[in-house]
Protein backbone atom coordinates (compact mmCIF):
# COMPACT_ATOMS: atom_id res chain seq x y z
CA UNK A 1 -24.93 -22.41 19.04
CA UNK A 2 -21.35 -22.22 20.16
CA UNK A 3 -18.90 -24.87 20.29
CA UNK A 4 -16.64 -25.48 23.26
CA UNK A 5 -14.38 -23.07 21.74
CA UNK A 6 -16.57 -20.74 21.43
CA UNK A 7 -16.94 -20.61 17.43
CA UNK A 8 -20.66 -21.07 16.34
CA UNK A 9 -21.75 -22.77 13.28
CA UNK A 10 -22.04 -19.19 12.10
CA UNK A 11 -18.38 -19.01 12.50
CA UNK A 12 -17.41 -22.22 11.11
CA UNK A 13 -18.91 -21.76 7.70
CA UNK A 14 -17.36 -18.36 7.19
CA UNK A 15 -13.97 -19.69 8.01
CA UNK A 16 -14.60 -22.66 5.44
CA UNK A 17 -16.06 -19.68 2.94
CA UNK A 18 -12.87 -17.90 3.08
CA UNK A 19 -10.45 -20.90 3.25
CA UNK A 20 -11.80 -22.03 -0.02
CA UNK A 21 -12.24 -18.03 -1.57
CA UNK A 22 -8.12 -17.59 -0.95
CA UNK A 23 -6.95 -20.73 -2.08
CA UNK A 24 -8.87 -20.23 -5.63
CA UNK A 25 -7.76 -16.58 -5.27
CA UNK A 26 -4.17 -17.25 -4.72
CA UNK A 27 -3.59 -20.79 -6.80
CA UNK A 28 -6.65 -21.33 -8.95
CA UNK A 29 -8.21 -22.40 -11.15
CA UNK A 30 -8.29 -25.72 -8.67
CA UNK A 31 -10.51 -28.39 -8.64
CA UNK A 32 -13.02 -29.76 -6.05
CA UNK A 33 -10.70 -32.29 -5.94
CA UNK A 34 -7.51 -30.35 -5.18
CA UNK A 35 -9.09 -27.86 -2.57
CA UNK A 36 -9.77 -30.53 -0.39
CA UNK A 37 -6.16 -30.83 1.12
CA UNK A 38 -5.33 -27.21 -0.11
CA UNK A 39 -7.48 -26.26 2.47
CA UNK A 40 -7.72 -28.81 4.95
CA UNK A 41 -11.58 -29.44 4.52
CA UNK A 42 -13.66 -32.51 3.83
CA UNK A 43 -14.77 -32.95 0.25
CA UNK A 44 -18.55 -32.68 1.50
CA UNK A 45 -17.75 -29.45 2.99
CA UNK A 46 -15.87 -28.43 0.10
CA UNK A 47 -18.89 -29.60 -2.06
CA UNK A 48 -20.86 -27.58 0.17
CA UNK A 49 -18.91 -24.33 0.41
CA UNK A 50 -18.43 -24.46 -3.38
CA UNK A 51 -22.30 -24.91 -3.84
CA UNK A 52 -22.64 -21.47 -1.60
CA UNK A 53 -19.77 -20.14 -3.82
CA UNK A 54 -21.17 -20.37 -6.95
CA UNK A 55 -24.81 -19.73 -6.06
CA UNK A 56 -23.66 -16.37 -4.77
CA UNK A 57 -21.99 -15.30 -8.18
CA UNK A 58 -18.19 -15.50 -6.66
CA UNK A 59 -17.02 -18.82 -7.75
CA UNK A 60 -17.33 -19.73 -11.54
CA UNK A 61 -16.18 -22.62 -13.52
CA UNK A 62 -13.05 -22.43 -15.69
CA UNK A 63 -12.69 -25.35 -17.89
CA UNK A 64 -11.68 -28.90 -16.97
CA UNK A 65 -8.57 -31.25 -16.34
CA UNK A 66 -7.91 -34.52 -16.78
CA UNK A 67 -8.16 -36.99 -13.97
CA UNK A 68 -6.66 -40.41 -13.94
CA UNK A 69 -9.01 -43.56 -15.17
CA UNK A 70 -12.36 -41.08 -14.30
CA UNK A 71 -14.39 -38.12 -15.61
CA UNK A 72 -12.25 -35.24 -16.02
CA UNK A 73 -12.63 -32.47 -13.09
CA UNK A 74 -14.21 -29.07 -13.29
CA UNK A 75 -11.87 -26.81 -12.75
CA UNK A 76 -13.46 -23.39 -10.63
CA UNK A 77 -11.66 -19.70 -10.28
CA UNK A 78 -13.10 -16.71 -8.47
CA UNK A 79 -15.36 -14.43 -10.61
CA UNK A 80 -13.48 -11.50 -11.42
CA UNK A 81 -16.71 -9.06 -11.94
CA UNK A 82 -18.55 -10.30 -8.56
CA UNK A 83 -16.67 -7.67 -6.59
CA UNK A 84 -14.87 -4.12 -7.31
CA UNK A 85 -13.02 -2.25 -5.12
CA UNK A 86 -11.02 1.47 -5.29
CA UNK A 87 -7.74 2.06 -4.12
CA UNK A 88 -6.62 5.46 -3.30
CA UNK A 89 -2.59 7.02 -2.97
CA UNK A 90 -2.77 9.64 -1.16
CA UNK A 91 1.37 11.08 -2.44
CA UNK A 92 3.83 13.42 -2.77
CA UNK A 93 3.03 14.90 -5.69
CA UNK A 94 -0.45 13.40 -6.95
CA UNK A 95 -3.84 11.74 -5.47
CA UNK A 96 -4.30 8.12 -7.88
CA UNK A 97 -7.32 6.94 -7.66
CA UNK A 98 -7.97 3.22 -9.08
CA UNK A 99 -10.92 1.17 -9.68
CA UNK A 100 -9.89 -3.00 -10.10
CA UNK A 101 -12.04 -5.86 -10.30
CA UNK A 102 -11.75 -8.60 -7.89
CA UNK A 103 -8.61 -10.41 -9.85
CA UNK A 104 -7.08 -6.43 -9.50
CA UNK A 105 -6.77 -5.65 -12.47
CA UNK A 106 -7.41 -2.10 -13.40
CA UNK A 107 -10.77 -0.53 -15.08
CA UNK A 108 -10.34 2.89 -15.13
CA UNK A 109 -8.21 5.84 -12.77
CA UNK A 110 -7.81 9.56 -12.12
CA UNK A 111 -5.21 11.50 -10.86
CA UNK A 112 -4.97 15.00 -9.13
CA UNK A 113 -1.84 16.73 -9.45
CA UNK A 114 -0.71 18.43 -5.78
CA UNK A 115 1.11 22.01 -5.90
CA UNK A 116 1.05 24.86 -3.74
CA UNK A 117 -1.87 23.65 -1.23
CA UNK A 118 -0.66 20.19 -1.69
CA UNK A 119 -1.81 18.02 1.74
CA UNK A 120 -4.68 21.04 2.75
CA UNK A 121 -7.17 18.69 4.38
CA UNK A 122 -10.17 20.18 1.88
CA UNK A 123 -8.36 19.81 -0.91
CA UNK A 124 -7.05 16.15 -0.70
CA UNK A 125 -10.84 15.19 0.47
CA UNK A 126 -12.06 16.90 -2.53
CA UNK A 127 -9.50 15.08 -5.14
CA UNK A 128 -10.98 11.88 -3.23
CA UNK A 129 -14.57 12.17 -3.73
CA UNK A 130 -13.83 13.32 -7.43
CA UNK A 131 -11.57 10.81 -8.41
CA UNK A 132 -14.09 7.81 -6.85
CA UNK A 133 -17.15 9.75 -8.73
CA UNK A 134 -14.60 9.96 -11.99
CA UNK A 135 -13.69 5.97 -11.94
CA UNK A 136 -17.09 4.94 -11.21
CA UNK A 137 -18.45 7.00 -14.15
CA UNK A 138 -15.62 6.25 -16.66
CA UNK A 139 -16.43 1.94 -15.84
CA UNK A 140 -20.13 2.77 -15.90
CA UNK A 141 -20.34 0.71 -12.31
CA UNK A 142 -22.78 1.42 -9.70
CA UNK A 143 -21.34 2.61 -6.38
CA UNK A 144 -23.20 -0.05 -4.55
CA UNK A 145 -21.35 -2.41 -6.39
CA UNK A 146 -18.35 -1.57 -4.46
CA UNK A 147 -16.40 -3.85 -1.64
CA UNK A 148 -14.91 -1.07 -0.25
CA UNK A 149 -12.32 2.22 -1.10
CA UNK A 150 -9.18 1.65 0.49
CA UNK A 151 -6.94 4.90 1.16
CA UNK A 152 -3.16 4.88 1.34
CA UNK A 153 -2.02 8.15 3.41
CA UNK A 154 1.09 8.90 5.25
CA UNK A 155 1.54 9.20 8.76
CA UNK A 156 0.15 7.50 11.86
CA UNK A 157 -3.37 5.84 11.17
CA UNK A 158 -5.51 5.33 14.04
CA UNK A 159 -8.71 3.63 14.00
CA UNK A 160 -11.17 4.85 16.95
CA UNK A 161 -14.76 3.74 17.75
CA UNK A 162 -15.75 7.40 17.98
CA UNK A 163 -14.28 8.87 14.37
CA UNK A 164 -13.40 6.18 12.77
CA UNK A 165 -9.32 6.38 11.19
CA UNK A 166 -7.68 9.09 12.38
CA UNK A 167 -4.83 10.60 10.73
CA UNK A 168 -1.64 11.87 12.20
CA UNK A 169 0.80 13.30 9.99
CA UNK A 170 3.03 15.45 11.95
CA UNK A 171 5.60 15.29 7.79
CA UNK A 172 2.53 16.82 6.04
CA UNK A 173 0.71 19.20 9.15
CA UNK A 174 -1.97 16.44 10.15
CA UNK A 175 -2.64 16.69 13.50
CA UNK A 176 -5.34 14.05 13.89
CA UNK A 177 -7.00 14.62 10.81
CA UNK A 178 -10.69 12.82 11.27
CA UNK A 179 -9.95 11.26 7.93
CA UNK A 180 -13.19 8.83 7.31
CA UNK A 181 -15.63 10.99 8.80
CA UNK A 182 -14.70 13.60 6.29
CA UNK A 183 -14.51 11.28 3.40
CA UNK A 184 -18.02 9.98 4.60
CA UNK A 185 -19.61 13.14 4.86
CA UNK A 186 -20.78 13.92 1.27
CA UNK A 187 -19.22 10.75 -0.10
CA UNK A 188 -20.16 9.42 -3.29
CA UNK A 189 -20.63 6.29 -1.35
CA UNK A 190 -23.74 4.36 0.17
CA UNK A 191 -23.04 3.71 3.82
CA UNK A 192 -22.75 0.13 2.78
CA UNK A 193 -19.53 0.95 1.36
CA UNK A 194 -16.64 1.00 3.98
CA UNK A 195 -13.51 3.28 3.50
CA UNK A 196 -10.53 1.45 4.82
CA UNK A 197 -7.47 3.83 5.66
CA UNK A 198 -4.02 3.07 6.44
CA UNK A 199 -0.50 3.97 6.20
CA UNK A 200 0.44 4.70 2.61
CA UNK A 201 4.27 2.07 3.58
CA UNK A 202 1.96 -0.58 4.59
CA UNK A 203 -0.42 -1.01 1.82
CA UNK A 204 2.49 -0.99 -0.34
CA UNK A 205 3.89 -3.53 1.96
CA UNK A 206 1.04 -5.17 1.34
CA UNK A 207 0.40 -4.93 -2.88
CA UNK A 208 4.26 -6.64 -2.69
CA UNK A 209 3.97 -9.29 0.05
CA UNK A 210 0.41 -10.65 -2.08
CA UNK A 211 1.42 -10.09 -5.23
CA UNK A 212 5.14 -8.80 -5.97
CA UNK A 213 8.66 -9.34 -4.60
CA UNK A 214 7.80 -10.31 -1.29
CA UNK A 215 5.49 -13.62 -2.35
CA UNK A 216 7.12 -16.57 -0.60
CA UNK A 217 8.63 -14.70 2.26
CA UNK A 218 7.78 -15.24 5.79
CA UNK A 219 9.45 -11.97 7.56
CA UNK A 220 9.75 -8.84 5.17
CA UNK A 221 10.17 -5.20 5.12
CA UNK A 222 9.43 -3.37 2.31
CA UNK A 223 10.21 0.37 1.93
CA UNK A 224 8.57 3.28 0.53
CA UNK A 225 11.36 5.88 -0.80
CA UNK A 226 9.46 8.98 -1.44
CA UNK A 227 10.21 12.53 -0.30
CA UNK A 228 10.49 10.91 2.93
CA UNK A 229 11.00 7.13 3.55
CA UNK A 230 8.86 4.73 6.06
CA UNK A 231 8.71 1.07 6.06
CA UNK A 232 6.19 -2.10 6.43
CA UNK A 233 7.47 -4.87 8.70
CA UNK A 234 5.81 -8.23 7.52
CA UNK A 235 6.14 -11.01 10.22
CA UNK A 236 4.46 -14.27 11.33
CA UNK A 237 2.93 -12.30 14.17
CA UNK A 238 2.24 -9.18 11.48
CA UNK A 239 0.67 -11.12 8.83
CA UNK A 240 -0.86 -8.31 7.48
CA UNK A 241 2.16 -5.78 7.69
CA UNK A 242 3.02 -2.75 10.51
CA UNK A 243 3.80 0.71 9.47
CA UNK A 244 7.47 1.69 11.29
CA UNK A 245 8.12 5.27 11.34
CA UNK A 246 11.69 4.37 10.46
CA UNK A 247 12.29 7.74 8.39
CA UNK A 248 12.38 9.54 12.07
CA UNK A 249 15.41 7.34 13.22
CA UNK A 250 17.65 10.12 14.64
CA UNK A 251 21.12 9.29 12.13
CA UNK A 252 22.94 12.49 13.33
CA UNK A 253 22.59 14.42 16.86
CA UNK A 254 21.86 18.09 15.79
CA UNK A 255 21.79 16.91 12.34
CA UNK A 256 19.39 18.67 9.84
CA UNK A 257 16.07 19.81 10.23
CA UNK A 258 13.65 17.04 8.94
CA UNK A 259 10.19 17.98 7.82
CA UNK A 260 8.98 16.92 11.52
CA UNK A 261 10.31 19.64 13.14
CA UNK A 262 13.19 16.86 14.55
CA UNK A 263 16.88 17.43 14.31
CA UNK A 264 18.96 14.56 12.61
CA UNK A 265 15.93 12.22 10.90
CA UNK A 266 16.52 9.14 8.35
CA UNK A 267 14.14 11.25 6.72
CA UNK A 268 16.50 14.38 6.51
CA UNK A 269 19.00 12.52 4.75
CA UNK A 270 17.94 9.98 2.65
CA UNK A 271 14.53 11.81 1.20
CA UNK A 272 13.94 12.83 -2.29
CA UNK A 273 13.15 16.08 -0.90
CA UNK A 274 16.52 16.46 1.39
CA UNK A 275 18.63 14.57 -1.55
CA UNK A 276 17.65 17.91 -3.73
CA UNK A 277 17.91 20.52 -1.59
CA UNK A 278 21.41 19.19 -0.49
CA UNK A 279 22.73 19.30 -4.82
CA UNK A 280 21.27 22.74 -4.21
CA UNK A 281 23.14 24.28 -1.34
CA UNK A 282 26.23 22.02 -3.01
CA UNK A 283 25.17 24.46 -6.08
CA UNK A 284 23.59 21.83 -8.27
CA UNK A 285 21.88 22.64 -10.85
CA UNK A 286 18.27 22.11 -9.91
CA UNK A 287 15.54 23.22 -12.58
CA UNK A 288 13.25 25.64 -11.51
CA UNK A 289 9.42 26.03 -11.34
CA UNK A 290 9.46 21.49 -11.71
CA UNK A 291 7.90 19.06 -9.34
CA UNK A 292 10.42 16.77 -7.15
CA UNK A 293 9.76 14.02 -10.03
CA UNK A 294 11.16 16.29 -12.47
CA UNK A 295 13.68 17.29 -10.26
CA UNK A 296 15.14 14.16 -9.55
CA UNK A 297 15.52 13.00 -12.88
CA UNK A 298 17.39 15.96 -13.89
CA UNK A 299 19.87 14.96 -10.92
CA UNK A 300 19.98 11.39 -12.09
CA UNK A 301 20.88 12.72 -15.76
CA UNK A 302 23.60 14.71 -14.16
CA UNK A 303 25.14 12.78 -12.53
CA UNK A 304 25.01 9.50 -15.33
CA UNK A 305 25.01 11.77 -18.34
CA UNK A 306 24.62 10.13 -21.72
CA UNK A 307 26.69 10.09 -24.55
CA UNK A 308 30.13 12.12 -24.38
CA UNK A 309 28.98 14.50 -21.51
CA UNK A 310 30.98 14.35 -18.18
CA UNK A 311 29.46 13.28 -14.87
CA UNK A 312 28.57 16.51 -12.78
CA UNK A 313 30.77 15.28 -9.66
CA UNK A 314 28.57 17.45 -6.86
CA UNK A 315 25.41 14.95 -7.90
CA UNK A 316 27.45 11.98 -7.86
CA UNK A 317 28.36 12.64 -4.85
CA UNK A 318 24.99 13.86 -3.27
CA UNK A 319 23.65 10.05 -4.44
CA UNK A 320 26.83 8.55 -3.02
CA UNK A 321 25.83 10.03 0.47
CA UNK A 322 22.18 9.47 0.38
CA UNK A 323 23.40 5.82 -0.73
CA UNK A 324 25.12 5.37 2.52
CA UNK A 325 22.56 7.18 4.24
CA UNK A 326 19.52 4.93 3.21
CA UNK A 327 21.97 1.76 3.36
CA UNK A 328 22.72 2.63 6.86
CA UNK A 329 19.10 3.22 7.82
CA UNK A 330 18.44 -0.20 6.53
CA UNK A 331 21.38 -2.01 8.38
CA UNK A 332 19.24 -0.67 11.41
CA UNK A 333 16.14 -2.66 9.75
CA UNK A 334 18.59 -5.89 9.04
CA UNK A 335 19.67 -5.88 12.79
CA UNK A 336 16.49 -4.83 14.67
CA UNK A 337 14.45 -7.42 12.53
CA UNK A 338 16.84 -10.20 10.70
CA UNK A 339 14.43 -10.06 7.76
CA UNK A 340 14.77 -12.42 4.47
CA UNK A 341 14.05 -9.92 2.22
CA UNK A 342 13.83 -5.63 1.96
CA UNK A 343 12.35 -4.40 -1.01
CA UNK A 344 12.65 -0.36 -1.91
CA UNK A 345 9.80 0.85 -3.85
CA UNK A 346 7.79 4.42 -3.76
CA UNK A 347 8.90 6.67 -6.89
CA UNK A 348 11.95 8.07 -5.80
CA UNK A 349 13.08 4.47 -5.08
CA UNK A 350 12.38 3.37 -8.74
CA UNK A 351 13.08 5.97 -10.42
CA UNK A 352 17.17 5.83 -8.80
CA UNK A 353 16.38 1.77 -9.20
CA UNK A 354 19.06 -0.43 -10.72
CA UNK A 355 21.95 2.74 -10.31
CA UNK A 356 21.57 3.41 -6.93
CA UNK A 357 20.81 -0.05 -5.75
CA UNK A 358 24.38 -1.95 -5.34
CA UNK A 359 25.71 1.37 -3.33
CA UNK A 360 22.83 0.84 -1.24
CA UNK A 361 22.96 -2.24 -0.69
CA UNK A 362 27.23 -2.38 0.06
CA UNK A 363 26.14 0.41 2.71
CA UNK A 364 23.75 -1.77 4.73
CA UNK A 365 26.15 -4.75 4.94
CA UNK A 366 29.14 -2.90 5.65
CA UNK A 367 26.72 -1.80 8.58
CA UNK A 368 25.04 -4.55 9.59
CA UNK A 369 25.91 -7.07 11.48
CA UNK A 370 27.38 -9.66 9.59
CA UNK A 371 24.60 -12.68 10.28
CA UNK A 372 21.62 -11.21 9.72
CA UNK A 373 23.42 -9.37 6.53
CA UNK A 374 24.06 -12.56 4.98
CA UNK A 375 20.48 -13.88 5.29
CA UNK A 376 18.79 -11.20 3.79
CA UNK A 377 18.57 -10.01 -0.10
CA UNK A 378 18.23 -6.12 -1.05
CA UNK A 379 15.94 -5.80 -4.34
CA UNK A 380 13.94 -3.18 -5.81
CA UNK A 381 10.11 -3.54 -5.69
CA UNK A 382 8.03 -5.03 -8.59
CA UNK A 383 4.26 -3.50 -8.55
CA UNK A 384 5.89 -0.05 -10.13
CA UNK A 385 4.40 3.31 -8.86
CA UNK A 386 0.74 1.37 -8.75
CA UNK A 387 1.38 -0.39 -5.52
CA UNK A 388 0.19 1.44 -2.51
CA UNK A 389 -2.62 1.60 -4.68
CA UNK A 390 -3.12 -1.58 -5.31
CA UNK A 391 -1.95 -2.49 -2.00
CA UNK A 392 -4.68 0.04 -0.74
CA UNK A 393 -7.57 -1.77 -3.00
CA UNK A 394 -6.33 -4.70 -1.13
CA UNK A 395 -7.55 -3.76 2.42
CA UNK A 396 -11.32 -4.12 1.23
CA UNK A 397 -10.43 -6.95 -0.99
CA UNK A 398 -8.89 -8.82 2.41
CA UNK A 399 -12.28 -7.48 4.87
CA UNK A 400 -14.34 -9.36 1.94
CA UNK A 401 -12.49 -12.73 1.91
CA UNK A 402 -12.51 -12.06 6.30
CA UNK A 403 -16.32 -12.10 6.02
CA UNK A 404 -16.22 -15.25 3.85
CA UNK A 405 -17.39 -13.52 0.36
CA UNK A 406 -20.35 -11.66 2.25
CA UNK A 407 -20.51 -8.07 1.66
CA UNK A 408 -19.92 -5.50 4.98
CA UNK A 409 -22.54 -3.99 6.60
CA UNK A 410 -23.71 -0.45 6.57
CA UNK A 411 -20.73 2.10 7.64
CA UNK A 412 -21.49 3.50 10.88
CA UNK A 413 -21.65 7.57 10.76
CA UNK A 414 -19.33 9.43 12.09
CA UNK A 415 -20.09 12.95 13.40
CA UNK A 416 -18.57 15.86 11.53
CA UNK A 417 -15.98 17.54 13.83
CA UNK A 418 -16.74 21.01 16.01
CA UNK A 419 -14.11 22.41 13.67
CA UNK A 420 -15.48 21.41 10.73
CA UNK A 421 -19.27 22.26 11.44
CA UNK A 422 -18.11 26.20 12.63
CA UNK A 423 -16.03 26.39 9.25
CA UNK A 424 -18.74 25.48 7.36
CA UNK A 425 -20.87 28.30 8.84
CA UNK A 426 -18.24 31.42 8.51
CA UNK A 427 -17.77 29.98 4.86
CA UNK A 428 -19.50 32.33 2.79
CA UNK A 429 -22.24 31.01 0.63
């Protein structure tokens, strides 16, 4: 029966389920006692909800507290082993695959080093499916067990009714890539367990708004520094964070070529992948036949040698520009957005960290305007190179506590794509 707003009872109890699920989640153990005006519920319906809770394995008791002049209260957390869920990074240079428990923390991973074919559409669907079979086997967990596998990508995610997400990443040559329905055809998976894609930015934005820098902050953006850059933009009206294609801001007319085929990108500038190939053509020393990880650490060296060596002044200055580059492309952030807080994460970001930081952050005040420059803070983010990973186990984790505790139903199947199918039948067998 629906109310005059149109919730049914139906409705009502999965709201009070999940009110009393995030509080425990988020600021547990709590009492009975203490969820009442933590989440703005009666104590029978607490008592109630609680009852539900714990009869379906998600809420457990965690010791007791004192209470004053009565019994002492039971003190109740979320179970950590009621729910599991995988988080996938689809990167630059590897796919990291993570199985956590419903507290996050990790049981077991796998990662798939990318070279030569690095984002071929068979071969990143194939380091998927392995590394979910590999962290299943390695915890000993059933698949059905599963919440959900969330998938961190880049690009332009779009969800569709016929496909499910589909991926465009015009950086990496995805031109709507039918992501899901691959993953779901052949998946290690029972159709009860969802995959949730987005952009690889936002689930990092994500992982730090829930759990790192960001906690506490009301308006956010937190950016992934990579080979490329993009950015999450955490609002009141974007709760749950908005990918920004902010490394395709045009910084230069007829500027360099970014990896989008575009003349003058953020991207082209301030990248891992630009930043070395610029100390090359300046005739850096870059080492041969080494990933961009390697790469960049070499550069770092160089230019912040230890010991009695002297600073090779063509890296210094390389980081000096990509310093006012990136600083720039935030002041663009600072005055499009007035946010509290921008946090730089993604590998290239922390591996430069603490170094590169105060040049970065002198070049986005110097460019901002001078308000919203002196309301916001720069920082580096805290989750480490886990955190669109984590931030990626997070979209099933937040679908569960949306649906009140109860698990999703069965995925719907997607048909395999024309291009796809006729593949399959040249292929020889």
């Amino acid at each position: 029966m629906a109310g005059r707003n149109g919730r049914t009872v139906r409705d009502l109890r999965r709201a009070n389920r999940t009110a009393v699920l995030q509080r425990l989640y988020f600021d547990g153990p709590l009492s009975r006692f203490e969820l009442g005006p933590a989440t703005g519920l009666s104590s029978g319906s607490v008592s109630n909800v609680v009852a539900d809770l714990v009869a379906d394995g998600l809420v457990e008791e965690a010791g007791s507290v004192d209470s004053d002049g009565g019994r002492p209260r039971t003190l109740l957390r979320v179970a950590p082993a009621s729910g599991h869920m995988i988080g996938v990074d689809v990167g630059e240079t590897r796919v990291r695959v993570e199985l956590f428990d419903l507290t996050l923390t990790e049981l077991a991973r796998a990662e798939r080093p990318l070279a030569q074919q690095r984002y071929d559409v068979d071969v990143i669907v194939g380091h998927i499916r392995d590394g979910i079979a590999e962290v299943l086997a390695a915890a000993g967990l059933p698949a059905e067990r599963l919440l959900g596998a969330g998938v961190g990508v880049p690009g332009i995610v779009e969800h569709t009714a016929e496909r499910g997400a589909v991926v465009h990443g015009q950086t990496i040559g995805w031109d709507a890539v039918p992501l899901e329905a691959l993953l779901r055809a052949g998946s290690p998976l029972p159709d009860t367990v969802p995959y949730l894609i987005d952009n690889g930015a936002k689930t990092l934005g994500q992982a730090e708004m829930w759990f790192g820098a960001g906690r506490g902050a009301r308006n956010a953006v937190v950016v992934l520094f990579g080979s490329g850059v993009g950015a999450s933009l955490v609002t009141p009206d974007v709760e749950q964070g908005r990918a920004v294609e902010w490394g395709h801001l045009t910084v230069r007319v007829r500027g360099r070529r970014c990896r989008c085929g575009a003349l003058g990108c953020l991207e082209a500038y301030a990248g891992a992948e630009s930043l070395l190939a610029r100390w090359r053509e300046e005739g850096g020393r870059v080492p041969e036949g080494t990933d961009e990880e390697t790469a960049l650490t070499a550069l770092l060296a160089a230019a912040h040698p230890s010991g009695d060596e002297s600073a090779d002044p063509v890296a210094l200055a390389v980081l000096e520009e990509t310093a006012e580059y990136l600083g720039a492309g935030l002041s663009d952030l600072i005055n499009l957005f007035q946010p509290e807080r921008i946090l730089i994460g993604g590998w290239a970001g922390l591996q430069l960290g603490t170094r590169f930081l105060p040049a970065v952050r002198r070049h986005a005040v110097s460019y901002a305007l001078r308000h919203p420059a002196r309301k916001v803070t720069v920082d580096l983010g805290r989750l480490g190179p886990d955190a669109v990973t984590v931030g990626a186990a997070i979209l099933p984790l937040a679908d569960f506590f949306a649906r009140g505790g109860r698990r999703p139903e069965p995925a719907p199947e997607y048909p395999v794509p024309a291009w796809r199918t006729a593949l399959e039948e040249r292929a020889p067998h």
